[in-house]
N, C-alpha and C. Protein backbone atom coordinates (compact mmCIF):
# COMPACT_ATOMS: atom_id res chain seq x y z
N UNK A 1 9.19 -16.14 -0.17
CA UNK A 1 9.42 -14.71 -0.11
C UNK A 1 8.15 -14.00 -0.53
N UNK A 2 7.88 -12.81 0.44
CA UNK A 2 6.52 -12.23 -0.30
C UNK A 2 7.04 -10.92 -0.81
N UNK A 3 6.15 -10.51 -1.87
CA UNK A 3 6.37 -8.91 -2.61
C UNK A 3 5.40 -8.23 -2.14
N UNK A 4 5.78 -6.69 -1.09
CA UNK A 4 4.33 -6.12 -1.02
C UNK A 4 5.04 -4.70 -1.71
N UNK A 5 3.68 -4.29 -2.73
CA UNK A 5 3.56 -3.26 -3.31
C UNK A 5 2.83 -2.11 -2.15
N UNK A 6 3.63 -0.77 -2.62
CA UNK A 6 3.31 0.05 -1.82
C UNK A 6 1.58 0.32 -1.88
N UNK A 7 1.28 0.87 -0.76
CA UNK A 7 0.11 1.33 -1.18
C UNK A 7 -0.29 2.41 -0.09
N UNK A 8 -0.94 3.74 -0.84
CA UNK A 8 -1.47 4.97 -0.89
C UNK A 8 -3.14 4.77 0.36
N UNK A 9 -2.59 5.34 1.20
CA UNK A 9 -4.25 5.59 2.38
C UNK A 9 -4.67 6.30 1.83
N UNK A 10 -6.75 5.91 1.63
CA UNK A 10 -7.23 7.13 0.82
C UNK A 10 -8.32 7.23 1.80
N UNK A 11 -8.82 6.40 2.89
CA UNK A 11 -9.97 6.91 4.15
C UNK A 11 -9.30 5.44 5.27
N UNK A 12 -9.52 6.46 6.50
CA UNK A 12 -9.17 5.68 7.37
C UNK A 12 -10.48 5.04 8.08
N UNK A 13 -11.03 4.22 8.55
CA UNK A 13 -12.19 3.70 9.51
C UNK A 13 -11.93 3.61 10.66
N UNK A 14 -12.08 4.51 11.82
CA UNK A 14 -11.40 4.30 12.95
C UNK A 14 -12.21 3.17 13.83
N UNK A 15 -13.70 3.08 13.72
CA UNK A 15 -14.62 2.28 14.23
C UNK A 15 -13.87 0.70 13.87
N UNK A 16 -13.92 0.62 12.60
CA UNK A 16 -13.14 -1.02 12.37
C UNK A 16 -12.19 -1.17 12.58
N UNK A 17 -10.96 0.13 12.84
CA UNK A 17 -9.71 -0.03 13.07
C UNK A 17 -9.02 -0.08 11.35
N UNK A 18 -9.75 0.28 10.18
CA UNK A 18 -9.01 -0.39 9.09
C UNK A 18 -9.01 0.58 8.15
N UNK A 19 -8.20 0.85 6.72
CA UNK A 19 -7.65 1.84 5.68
C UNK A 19 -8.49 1.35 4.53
N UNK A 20 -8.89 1.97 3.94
CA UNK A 20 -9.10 1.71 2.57
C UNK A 20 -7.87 2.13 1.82
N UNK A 21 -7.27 1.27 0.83
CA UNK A 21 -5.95 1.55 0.09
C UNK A 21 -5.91 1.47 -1.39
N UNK A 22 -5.46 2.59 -1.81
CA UNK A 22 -4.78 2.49 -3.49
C UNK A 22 -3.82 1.56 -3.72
N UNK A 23 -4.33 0.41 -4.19
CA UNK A 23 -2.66 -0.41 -4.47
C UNK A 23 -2.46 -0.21 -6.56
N UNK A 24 -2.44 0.57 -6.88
CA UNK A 24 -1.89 0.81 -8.30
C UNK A 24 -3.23 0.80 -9.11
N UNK A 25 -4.05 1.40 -8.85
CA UNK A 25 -5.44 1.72 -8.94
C UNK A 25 -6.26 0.75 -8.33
N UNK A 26 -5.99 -0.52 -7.42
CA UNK A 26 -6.92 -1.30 -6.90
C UNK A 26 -7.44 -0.85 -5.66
N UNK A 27 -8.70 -0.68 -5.04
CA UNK A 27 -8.87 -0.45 -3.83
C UNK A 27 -9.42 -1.57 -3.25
N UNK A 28 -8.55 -1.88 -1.79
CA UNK A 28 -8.95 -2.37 -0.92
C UNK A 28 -8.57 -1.65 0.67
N UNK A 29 -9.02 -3.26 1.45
CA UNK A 29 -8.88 -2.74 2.71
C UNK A 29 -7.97 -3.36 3.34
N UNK A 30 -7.90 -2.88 4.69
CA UNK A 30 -6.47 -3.51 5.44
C UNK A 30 -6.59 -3.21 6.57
N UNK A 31 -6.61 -3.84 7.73
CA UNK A 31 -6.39 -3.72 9.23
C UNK A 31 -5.18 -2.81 9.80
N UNK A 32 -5.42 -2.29 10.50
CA UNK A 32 -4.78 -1.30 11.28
C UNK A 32 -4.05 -1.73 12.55
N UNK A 33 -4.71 -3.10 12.97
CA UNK A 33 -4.74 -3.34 13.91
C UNK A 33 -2.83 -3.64 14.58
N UNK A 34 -2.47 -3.82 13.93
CA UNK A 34 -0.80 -3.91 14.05
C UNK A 34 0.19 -2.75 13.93
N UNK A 35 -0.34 -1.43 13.83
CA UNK A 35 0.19 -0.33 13.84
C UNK A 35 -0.45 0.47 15.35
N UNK A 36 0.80 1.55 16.30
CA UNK A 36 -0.15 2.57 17.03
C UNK A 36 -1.15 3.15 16.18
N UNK A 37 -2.24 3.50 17.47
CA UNK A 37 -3.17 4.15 16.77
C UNK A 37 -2.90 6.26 16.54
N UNK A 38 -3.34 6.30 15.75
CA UNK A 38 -2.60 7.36 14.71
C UNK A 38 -1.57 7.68 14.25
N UNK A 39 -0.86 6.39 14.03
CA UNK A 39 0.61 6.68 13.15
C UNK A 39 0.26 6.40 11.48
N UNK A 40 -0.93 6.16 11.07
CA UNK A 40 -1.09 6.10 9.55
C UNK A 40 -2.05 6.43 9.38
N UNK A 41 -2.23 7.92 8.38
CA UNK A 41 -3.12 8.75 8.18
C UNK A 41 -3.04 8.62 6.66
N UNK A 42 -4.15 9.50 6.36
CA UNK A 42 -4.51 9.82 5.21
C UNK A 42 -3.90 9.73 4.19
N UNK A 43 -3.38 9.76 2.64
CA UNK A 43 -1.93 9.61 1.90
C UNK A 43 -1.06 9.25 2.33
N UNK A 44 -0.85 8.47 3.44
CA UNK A 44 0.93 8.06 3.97
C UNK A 44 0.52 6.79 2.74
N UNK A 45 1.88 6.30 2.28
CA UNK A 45 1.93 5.28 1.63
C UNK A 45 2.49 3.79 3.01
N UNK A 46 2.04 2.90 2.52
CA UNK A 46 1.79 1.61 3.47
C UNK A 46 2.44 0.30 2.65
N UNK A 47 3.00 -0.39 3.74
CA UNK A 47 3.16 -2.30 2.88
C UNK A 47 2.08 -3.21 3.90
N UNK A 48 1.39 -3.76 3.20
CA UNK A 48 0.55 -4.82 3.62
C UNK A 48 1.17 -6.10 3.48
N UNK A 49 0.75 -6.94 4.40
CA UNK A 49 0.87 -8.46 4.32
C UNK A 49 -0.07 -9.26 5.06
N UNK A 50 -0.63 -10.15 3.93
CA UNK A 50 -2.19 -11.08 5.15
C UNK A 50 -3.02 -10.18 5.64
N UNK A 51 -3.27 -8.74 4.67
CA UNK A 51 -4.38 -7.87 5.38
C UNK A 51 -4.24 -6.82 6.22
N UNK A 52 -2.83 -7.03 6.68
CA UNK A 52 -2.81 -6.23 7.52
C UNK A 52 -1.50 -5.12 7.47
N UNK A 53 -1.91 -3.76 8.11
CA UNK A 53 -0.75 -3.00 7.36
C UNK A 53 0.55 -3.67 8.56
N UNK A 54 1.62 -3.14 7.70
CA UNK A 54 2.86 -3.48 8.51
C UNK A 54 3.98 -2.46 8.89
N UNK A 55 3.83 -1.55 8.28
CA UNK A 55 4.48 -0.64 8.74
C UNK A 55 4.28 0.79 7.31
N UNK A 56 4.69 1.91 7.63
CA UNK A 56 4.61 3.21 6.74
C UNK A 56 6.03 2.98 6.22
N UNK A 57 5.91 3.44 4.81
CA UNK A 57 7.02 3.94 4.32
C UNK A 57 6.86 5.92 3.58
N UNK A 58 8.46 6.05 3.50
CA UNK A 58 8.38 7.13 2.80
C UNK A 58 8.04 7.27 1.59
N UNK A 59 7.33 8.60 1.16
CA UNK A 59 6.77 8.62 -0.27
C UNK A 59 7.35 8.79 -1.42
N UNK A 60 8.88 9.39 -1.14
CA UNK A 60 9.74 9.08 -2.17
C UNK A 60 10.11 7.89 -2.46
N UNK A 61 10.30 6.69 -1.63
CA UNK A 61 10.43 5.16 -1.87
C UNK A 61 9.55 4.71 -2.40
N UNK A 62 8.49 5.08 -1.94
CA UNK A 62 7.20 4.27 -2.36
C UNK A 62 6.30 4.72 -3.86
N UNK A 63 7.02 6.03 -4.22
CA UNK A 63 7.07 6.23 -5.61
C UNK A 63 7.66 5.37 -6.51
N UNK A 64 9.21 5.46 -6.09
CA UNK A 64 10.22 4.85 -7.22
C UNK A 64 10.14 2.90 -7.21
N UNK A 65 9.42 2.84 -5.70
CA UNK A 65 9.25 1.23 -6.00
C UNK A 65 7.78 0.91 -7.20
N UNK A 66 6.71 1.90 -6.99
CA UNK A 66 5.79 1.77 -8.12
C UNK A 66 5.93 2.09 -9.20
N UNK A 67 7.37 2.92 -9.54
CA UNK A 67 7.57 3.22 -10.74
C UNK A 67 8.28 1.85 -11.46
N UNK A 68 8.85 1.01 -10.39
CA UNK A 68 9.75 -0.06 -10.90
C UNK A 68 8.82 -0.64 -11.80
N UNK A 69 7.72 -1.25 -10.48
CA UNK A 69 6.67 -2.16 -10.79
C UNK A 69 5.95 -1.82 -11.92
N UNK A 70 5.57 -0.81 -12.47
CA UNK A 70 5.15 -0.20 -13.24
C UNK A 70 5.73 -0.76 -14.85
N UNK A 71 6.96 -0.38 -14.60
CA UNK A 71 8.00 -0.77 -15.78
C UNK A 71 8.00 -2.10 -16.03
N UNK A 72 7.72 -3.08 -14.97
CA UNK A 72 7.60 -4.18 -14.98
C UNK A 72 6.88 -5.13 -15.58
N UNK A 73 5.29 -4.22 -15.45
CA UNK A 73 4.59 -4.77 -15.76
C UNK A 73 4.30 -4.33 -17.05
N UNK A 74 4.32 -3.79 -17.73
CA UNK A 74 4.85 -3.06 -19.16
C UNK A 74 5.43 -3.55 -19.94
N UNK A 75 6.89 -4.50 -19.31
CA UNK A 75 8.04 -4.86 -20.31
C UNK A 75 7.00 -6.72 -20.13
N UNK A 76 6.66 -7.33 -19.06
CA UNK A 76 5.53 -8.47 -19.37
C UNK A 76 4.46 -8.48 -20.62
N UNK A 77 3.71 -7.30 -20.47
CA UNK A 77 2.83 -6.64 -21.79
C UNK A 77 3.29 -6.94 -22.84
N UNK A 78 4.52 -5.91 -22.86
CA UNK A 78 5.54 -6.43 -24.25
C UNK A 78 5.68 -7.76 -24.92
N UNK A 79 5.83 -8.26 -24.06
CA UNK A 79 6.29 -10.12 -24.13
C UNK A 79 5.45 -10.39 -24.72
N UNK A 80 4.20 -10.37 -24.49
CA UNK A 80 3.22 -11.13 -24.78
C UNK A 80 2.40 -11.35 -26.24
């Protein structure tokens, strides 16, 4: 089973076809190449897998799933 954390478009590369992405302050990149071209712009939030985006989600979901994760990783902290 894989977990993809949402993640925030912050510049698109149309030449490479690929996003630079906020994944919970990490930036990387991600291929485009599996989405039409201009259905993921700027701030849409995204799930990646193997690099590549997979589809948009909404930004109210993709809040409350980083808020989970968030909590998550917090109550691990704790543990430790």
């Amino acid at each position: 089973m894989c977990l993809s954390i949402p993640s925030r478009v912050t510049k698109i590369d149309k030449e490479s076809n690929t996003a630079t992405l906020d994944t919970m302050g990490v930036s990387r990149e991600a291929s485009l190449e599996l989405m039409q071209d201009g259905s993921v712009e700027v701030g849409d939030y995204v799930l990646v897998h193997i690099g590549f985006i997979m589809n948009k989600i909404d930004k109210a979901d993709a809040l409350l799933c980083l808020e989970a994760f968030e909590e998550i990783a917090k109550r691990m902290e704790d543990d430790e």
